[in-house]
N, C-alpha and C. Protein backbone atom coordinates (compact mmCIF):
# COMPACT_ATOMS: atom_id res chain seq x y z
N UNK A 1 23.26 -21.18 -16.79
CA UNK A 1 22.60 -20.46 -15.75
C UNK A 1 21.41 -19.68 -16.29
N UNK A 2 21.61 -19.04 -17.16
CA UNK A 2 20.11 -18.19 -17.94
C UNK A 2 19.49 -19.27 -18.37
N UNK A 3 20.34 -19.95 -19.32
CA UNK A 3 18.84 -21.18 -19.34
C UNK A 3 17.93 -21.29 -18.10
N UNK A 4 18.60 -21.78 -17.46
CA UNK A 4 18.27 -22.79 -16.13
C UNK A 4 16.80 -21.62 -15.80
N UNK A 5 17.51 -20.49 -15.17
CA UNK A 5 16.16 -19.11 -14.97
C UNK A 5 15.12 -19.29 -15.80
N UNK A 6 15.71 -19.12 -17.40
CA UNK A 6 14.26 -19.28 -18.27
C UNK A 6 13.81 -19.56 -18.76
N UNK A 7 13.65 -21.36 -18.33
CA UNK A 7 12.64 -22.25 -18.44
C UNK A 7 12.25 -23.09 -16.99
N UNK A 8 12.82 -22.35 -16.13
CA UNK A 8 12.31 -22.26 -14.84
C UNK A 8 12.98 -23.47 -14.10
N UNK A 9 14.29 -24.25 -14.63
CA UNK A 9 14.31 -25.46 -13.83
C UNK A 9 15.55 -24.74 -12.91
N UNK A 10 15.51 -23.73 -12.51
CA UNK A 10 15.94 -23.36 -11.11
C UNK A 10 15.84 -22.05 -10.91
N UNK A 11 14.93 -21.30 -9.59
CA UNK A 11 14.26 -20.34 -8.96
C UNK A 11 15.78 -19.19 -8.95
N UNK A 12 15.65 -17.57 -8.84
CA UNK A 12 16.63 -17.13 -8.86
C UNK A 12 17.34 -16.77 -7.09
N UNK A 13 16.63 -17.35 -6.66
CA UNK A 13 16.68 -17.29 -5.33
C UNK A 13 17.89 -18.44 -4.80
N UNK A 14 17.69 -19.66 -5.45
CA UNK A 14 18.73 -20.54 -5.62
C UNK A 14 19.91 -20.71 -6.23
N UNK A 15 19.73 -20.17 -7.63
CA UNK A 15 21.04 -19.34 -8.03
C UNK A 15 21.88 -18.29 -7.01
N UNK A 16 21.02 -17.39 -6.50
CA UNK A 16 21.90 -16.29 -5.50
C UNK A 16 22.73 -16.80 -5.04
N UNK A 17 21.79 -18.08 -4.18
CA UNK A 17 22.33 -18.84 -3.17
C UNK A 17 23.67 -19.49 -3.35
N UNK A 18 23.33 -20.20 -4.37
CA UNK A 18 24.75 -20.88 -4.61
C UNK A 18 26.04 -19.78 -5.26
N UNK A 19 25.71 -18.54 -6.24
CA UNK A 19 26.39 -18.22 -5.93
C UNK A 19 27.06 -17.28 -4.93
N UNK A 20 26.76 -17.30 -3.99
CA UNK A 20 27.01 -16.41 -2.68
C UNK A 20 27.78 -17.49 -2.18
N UNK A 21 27.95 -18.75 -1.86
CA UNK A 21 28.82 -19.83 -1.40
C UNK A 21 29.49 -19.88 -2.68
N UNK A 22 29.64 -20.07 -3.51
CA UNK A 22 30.52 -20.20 -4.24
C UNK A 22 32.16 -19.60 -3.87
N UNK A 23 33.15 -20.46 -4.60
CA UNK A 23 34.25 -19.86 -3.89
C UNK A 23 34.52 -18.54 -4.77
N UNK A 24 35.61 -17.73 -4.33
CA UNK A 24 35.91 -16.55 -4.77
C UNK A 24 36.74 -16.39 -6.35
N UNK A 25 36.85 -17.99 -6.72
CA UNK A 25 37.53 -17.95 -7.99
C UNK A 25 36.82 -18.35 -9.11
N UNK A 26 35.51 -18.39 -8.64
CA UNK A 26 34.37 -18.47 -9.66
C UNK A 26 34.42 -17.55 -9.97
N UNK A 27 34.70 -17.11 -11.63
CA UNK A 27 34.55 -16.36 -12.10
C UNK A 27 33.09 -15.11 -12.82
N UNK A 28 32.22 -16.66 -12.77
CA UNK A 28 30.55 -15.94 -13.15
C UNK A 28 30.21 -15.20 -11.88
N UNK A 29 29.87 -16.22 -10.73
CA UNK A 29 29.75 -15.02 -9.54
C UNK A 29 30.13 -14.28 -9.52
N UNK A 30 31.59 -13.78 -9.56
CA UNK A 30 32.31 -12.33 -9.34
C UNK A 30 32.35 -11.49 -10.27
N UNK A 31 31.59 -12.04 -11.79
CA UNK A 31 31.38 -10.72 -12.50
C UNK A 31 29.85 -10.31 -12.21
N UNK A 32 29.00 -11.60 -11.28
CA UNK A 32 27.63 -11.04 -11.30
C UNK A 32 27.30 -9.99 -10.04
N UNK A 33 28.62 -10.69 -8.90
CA UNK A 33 28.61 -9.60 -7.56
C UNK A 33 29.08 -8.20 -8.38
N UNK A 34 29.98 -7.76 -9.33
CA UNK A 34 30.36 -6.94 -9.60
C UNK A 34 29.17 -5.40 -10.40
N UNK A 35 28.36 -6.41 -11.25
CA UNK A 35 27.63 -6.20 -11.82
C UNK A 35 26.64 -5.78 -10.60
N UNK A 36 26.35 -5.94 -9.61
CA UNK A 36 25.22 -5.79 -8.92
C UNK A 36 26.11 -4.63 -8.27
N UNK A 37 27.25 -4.55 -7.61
CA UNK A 37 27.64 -3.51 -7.49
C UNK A 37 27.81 -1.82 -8.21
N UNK A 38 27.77 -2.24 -9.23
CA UNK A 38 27.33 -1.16 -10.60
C UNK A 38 26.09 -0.65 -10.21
N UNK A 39 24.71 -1.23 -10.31
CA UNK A 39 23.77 -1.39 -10.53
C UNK A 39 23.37 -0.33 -9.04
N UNK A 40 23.75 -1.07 -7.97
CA UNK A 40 23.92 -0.37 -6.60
C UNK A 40 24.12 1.48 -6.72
N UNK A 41 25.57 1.91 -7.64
CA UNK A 41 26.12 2.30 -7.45
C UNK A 41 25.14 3.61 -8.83
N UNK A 42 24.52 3.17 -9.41
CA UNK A 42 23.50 3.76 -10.67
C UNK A 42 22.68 4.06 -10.03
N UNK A 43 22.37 3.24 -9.22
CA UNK A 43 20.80 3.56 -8.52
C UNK A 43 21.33 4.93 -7.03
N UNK A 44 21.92 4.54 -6.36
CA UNK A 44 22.44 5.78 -5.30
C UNK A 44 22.81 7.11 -6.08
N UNK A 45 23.36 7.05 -7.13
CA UNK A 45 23.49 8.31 -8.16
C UNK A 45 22.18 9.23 -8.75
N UNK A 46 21.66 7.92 -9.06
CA UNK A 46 20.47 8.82 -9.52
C UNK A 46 19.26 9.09 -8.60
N UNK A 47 19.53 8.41 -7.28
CA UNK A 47 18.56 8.79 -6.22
C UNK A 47 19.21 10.11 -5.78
N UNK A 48 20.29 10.39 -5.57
CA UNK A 48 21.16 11.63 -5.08
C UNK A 48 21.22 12.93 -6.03
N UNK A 49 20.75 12.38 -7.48
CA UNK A 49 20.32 13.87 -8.28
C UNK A 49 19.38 13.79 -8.64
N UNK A 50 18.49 13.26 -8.81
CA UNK A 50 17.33 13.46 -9.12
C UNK A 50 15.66 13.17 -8.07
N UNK A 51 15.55 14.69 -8.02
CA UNK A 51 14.64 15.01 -6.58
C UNK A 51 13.00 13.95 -7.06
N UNK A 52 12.75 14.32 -8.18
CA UNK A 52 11.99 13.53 -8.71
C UNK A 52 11.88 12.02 -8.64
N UNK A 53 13.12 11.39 -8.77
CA UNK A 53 13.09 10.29 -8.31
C UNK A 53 12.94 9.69 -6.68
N UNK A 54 13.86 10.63 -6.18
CA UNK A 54 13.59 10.83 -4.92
C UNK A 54 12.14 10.88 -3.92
N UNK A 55 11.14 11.82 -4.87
CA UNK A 55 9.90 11.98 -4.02
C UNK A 55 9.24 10.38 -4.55
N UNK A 56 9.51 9.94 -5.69
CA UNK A 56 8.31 8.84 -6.72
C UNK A 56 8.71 7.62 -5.31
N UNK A 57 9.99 7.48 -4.78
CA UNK A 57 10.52 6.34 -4.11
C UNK A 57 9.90 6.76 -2.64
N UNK A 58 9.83 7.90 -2.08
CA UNK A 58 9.58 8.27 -1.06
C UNK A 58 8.04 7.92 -0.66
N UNK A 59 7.22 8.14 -1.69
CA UNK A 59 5.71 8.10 -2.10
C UNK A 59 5.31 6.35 -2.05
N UNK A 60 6.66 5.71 -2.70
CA UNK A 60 5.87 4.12 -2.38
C UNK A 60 6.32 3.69 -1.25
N UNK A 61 7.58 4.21 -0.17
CA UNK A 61 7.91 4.00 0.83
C UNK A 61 6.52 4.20 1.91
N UNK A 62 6.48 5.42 1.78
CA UNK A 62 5.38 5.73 2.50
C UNK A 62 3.63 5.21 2.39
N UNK A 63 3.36 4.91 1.16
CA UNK A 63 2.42 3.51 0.91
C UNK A 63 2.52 2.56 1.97
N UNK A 64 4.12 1.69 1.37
CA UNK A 64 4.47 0.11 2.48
C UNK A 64 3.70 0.83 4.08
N UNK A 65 4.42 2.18 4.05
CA UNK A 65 4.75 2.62 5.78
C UNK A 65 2.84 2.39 6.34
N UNK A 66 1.70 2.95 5.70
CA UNK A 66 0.93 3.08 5.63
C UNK A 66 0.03 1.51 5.72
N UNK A 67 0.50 0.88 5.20
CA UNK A 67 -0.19 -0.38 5.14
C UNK A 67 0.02 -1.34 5.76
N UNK A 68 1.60 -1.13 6.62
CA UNK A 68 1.96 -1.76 7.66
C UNK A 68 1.35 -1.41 9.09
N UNK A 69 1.20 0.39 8.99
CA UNK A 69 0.45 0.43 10.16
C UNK A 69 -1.06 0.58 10.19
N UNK A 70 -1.74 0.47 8.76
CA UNK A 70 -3.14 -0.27 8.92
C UNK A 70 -3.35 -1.75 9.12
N UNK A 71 -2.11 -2.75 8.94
CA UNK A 71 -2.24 -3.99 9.70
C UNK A 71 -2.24 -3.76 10.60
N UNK A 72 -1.30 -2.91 11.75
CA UNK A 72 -0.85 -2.98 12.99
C UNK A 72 -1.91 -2.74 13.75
N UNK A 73 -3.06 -1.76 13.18
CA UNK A 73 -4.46 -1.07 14.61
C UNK A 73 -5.09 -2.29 14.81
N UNK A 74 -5.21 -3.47 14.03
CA UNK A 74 -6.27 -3.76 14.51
C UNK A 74 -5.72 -4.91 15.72
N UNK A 75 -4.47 -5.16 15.59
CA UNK A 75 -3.24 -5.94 17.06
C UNK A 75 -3.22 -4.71 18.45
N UNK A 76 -3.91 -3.63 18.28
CA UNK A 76 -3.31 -2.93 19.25
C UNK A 76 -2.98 -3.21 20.47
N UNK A 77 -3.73 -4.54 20.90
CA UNK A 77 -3.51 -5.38 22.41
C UNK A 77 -2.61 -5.62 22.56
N UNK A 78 -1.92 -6.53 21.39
CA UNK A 78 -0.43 -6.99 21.13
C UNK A 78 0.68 -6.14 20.73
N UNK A 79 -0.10 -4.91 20.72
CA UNK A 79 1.16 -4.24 19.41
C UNK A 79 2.11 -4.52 18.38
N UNK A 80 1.06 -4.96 18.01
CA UNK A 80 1.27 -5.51 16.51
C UNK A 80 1.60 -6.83 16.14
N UNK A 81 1.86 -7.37 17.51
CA UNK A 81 2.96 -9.23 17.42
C UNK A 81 1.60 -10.00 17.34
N UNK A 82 1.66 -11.21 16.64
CA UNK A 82 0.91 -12.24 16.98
C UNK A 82 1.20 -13.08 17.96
N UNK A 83 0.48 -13.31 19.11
CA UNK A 83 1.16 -14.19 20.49
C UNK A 83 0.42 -16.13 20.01
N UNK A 84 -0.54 -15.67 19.40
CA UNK A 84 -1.44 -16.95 19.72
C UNK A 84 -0.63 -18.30 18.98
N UNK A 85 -1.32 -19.22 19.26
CA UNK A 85 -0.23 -20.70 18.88
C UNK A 85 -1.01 -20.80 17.35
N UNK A 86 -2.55 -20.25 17.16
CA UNK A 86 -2.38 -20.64 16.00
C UNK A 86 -2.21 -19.03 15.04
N UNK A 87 -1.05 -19.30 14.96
CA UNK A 87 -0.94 -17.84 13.81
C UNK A 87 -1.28 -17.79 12.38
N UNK A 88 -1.83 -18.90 11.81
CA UNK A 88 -1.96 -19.19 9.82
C UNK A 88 -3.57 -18.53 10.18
N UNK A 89 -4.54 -19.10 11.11
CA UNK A 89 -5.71 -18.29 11.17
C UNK A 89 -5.69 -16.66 11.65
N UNK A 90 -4.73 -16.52 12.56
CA UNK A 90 -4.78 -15.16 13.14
C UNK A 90 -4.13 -14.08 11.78
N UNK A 91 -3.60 -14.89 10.91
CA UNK A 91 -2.61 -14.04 9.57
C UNK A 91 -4.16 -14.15 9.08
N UNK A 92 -4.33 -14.69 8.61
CA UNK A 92 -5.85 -14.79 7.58
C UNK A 92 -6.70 -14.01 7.80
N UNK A 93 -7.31 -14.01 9.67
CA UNK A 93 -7.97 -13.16 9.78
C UNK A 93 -7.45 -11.57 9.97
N UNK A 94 -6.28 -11.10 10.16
CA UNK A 94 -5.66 -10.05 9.74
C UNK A 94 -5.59 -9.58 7.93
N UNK A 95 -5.33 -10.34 7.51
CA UNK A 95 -5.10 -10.35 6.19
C UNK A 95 -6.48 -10.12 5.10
N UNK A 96 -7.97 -10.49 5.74
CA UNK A 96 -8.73 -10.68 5.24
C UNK A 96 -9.45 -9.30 5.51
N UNK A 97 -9.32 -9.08 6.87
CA UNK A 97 -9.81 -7.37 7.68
C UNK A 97 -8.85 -5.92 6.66
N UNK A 98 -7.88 -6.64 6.64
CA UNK A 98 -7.04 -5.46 5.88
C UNK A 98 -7.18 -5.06 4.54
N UNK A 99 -7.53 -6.43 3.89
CA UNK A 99 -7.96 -6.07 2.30
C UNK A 99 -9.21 -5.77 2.60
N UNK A 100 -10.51 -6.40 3.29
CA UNK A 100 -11.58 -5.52 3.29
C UNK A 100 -11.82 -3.89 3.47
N UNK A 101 -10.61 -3.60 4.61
CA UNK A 101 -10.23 -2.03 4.62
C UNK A 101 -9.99 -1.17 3.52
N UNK A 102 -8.98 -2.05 3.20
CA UNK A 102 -8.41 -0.76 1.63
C UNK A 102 -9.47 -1.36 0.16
N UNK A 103 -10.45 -2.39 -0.31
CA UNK A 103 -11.12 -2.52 -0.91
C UNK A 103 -12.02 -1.32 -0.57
N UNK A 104 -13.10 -1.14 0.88
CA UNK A 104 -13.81 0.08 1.32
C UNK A 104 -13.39 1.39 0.87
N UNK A 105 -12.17 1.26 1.49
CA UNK A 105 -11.59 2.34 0.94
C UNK A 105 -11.55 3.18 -0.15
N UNK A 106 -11.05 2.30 -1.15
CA UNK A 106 -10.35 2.24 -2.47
C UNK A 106 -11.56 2.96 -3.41
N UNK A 107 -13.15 1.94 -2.48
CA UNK A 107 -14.55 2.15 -3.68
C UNK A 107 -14.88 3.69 -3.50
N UNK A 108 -14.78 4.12 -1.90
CA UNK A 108 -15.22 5.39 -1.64
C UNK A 108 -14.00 6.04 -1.97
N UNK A 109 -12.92 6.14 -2.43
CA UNK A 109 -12.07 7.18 -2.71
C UNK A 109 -12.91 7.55 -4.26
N UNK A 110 -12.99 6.39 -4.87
CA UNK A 110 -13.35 6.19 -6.59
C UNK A 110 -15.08 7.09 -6.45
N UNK A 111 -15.45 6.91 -5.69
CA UNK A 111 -16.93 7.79 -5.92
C UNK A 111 -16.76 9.23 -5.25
N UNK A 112 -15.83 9.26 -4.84
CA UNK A 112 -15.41 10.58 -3.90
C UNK A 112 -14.96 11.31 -5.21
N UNK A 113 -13.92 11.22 -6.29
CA UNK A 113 -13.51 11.61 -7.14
C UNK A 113 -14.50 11.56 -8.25
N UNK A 114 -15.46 10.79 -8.55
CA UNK A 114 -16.33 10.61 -9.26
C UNK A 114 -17.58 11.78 -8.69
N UNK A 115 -17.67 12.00 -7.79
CA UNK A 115 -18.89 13.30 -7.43
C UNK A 115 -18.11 14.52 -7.45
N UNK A 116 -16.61 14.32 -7.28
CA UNK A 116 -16.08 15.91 -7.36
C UNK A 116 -15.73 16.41 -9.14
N UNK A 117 -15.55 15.28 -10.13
CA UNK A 117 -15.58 15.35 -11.19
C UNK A 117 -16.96 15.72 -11.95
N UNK A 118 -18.00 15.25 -11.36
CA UNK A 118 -19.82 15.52 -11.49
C UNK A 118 -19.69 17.57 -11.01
N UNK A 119 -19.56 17.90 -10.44
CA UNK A 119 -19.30 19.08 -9.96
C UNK A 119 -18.57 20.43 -10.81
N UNK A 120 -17.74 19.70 -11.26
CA UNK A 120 -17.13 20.13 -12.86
C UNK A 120 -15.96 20.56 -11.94
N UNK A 121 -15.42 20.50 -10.78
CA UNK A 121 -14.25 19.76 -10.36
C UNK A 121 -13.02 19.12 -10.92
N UNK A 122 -11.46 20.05 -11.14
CA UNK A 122 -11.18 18.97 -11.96
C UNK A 122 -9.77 18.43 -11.18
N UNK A 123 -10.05 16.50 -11.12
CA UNK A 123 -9.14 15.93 -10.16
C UNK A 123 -7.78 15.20 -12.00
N UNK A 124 -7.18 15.63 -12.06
CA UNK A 124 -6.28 14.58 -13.15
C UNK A 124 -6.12 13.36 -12.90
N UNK A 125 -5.77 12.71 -13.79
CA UNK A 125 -5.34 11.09 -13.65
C UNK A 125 -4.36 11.04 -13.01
N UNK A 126 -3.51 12.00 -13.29
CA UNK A 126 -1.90 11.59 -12.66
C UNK A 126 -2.00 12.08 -10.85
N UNK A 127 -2.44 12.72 -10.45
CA UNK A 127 -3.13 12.13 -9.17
C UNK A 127 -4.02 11.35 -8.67
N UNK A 128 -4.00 10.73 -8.88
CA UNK A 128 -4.65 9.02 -8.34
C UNK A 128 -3.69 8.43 -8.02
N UNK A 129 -2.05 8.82 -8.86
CA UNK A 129 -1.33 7.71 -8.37
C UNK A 129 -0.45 8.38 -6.65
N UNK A 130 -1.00 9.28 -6.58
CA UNK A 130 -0.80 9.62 -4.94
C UNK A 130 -1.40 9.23 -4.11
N UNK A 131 -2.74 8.75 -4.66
CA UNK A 131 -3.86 8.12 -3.34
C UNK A 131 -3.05 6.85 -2.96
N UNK A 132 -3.59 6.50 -1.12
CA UNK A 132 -2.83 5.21 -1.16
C UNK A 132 -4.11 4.92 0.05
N UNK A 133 -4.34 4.05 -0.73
CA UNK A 133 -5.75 2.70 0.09
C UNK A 133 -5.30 2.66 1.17
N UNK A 134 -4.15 2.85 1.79
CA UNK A 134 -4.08 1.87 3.34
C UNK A 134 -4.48 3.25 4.30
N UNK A 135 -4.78 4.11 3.75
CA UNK A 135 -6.05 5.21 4.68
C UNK A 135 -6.92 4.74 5.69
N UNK A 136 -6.50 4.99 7.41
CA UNK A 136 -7.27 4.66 8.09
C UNK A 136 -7.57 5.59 8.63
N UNK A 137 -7.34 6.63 8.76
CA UNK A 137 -7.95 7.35 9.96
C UNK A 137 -9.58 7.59 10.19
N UNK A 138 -10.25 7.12 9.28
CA UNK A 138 -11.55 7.04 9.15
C UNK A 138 -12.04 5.64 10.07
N UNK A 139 -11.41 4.83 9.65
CA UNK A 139 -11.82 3.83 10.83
C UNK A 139 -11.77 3.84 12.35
N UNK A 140 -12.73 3.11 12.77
CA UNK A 140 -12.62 3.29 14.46
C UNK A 140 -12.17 1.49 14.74
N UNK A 141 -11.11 1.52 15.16
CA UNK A 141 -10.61 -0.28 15.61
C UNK A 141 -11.06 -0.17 17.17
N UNK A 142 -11.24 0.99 17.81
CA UNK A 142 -11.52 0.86 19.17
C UNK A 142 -12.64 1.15 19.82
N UNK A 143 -13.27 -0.17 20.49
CA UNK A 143 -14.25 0.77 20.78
C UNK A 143 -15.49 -0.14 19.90
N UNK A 144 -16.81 0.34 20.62
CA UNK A 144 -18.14 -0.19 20.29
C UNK A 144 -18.96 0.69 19.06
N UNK A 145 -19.54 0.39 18.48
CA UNK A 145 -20.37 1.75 17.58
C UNK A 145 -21.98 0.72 17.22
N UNK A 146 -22.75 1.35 18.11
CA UNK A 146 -24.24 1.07 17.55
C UNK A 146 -24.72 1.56 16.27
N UNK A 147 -25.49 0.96 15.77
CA UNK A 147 -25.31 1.55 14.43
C UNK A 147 -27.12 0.63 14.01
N UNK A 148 -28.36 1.92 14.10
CA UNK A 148 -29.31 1.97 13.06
C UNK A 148 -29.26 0.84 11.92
N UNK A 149 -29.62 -0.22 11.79
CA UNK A 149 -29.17 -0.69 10.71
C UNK A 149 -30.36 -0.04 9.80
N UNK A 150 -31.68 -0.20 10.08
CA UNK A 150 -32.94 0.08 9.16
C UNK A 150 -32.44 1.28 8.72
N UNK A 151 -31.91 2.50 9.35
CA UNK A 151 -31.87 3.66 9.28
C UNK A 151 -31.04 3.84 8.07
N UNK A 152 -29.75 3.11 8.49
CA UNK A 152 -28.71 3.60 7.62
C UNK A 152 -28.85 2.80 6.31
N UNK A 153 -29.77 1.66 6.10
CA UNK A 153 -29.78 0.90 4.85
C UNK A 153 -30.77 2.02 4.22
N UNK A 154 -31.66 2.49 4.97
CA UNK A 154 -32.78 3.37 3.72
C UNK A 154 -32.03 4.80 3.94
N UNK A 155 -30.61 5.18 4.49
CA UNK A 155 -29.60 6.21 3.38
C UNK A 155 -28.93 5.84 2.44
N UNK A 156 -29.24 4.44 2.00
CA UNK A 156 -27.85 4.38 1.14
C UNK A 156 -28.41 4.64 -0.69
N UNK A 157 -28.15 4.75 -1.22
CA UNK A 157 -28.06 5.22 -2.75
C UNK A 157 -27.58 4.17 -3.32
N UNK A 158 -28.48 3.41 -4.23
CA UNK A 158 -27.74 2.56 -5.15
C UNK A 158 -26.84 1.05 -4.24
N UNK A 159 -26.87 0.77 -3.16
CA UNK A 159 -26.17 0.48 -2.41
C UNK A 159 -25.26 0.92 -1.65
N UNK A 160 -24.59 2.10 -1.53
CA UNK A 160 -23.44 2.87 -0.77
C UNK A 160 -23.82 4.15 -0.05
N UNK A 161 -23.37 4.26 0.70
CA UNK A 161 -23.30 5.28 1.72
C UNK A 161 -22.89 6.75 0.62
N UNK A 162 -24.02 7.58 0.57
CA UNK A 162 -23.11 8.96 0.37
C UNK A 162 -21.71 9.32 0.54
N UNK A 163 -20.91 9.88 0.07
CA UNK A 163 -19.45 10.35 0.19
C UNK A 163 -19.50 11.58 1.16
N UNK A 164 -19.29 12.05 1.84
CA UNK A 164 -19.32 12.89 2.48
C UNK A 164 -19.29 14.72 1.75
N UNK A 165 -19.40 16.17 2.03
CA UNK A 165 -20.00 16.58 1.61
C UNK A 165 -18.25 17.36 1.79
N UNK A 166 -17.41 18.10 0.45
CA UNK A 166 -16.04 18.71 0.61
C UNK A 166 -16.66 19.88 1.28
N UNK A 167 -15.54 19.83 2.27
CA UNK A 167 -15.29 21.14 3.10
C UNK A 167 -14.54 22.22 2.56
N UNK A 168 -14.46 23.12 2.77
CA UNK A 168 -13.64 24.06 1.92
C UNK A 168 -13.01 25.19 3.74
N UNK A 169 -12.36 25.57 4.01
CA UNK A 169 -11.81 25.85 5.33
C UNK A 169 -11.66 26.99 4.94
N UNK A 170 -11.13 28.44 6.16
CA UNK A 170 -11.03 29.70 6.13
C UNK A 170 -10.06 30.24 4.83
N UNK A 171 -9.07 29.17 4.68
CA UNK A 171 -7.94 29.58 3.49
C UNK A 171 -8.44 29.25 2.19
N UNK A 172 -9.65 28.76 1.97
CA UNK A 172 -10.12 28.62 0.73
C UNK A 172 -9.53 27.07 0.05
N UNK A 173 -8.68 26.47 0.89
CA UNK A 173 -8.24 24.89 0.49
C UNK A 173 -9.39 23.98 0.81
N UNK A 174 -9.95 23.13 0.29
CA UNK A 174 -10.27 21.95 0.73
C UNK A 174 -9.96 20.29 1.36
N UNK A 175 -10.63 20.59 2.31
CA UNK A 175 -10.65 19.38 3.55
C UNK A 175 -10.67 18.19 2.53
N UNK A 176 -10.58 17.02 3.76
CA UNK A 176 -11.00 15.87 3.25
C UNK A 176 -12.46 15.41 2.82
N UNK A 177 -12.88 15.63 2.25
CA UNK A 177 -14.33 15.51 2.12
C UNK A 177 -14.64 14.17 1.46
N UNK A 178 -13.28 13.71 0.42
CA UNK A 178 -13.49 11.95 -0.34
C UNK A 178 -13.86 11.34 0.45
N UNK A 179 -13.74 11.32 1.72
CA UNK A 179 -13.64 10.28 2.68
C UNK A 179 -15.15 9.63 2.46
N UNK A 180 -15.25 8.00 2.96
CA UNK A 180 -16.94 7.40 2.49
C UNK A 180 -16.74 7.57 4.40
C-alpha cells in the first residue's frame, strides 16, 4: 500500500476508497480507521487549548468565507447558483473575474504597504499574513460607472492608480486608506 502511494500507481483517494468497503476484518484498514481516529482526537485537543491555534484556523476559515462570497457578488441575479446549460464557460468566466479581483487587489494592498513603509510607517511581515485578497468591498458589481478614460490614464503613476491617502479618525486609529 505505501509503495503503491509512492510511486504513484494508485491515487490516495482510491486507497480510502477501498479501504472504507473493505470488510471489518481487514486488519490494515482498522488500524488506519483507528489511527485517523487518534489524529481526530489530537487535533480537537489542541484546538480546545490552544487559543492561538484557534484564532490561526479561524483566520483561514474566514479567508475560504471571504472568497466564497467574492465569487458569489458577481451571481447576484442567481444568488450565487449557476442556472445556464453551459456552466464550464460560466465557471471560467467566474473564475477568471475572481482572480482578476484578488490579483487587483493583492497589487494595491502591496503598494498600499509599500507607501505606508516610505512614510517611516512601520507595517511587520508577520502581518501580511492577516491580509486576505478576497477584499471586496471596494468593488462596485452593481450598477454602471462612467469613467474618464483620458482623464484617469494621465492620473496614473508609473502605470497605477495612486493608493488612496490613510485616514486617521477622531480616536487617532487609522482607516482604510491601503485600499487602490
Amino acid at each position: 500500500m505505501a509503495g503503491s502511494l509512492r510511486f504513484g500507481e494508485a491515487t490516495a483517494s482510491l486507497v480510502v476508497g477501498k479501504w472504507s468497503a473493505a470488510s471489518r476484518q481487514n486488519t490494515l484498514a482498522a488500524a488506519i480507521k483507528e489511527w485517523g481516529r487518534i489524529r481526530r482526537t489530537i487535533h480537537a485537543a489542541r484546538y480546545l487549548s490552544d487559543p492561538v491555534y484557534r484564532r490561526k484556523i479561524s483566520r483561514q476559515l474566514n479567508k475560504g468565507e471571504s472568497l466564497h462570497a467574492l465569487r458569489r457578488d458577481p451571481h447576484y441575479a442567481q444568488q450565487g447558483t449557476i442556472v445556464r446549460p453551459h456552466l464550464t464557460d460560466q465557471s471560467w468566466c467566474l473564475t477568471i473575474l475572481t482572480n482578476a479581483v484578488i490579483t487587483w487587489t493583492t497589487e494595491y494592498y502591496g503598494k498600499g504597504i509599500t507607501e505606508l513603509r516610505a512614510q517611516g510607517r512601520e507595517v511587520p511581515d508577520e502581518l501580511l499574513s492577516f491580509i486576505a485578497p478576497g477584499h471586496r468591498e471596494n468593488i462596485n458589481f452593481f450598477g454602471f460607472i462612467e469613467v474618464d478614460i483620458e482623464g484617469e490614464t494621465a492620473k496614473l503613476d508609473d502605470g497605477w492608480r495612486p493608493p488612496r491617502p490613510t485616514l486617521v479618525n477622531e480616536a487617532g486609529t487609522t482607516g482604510s486608506g491601503c485600499r487602490g
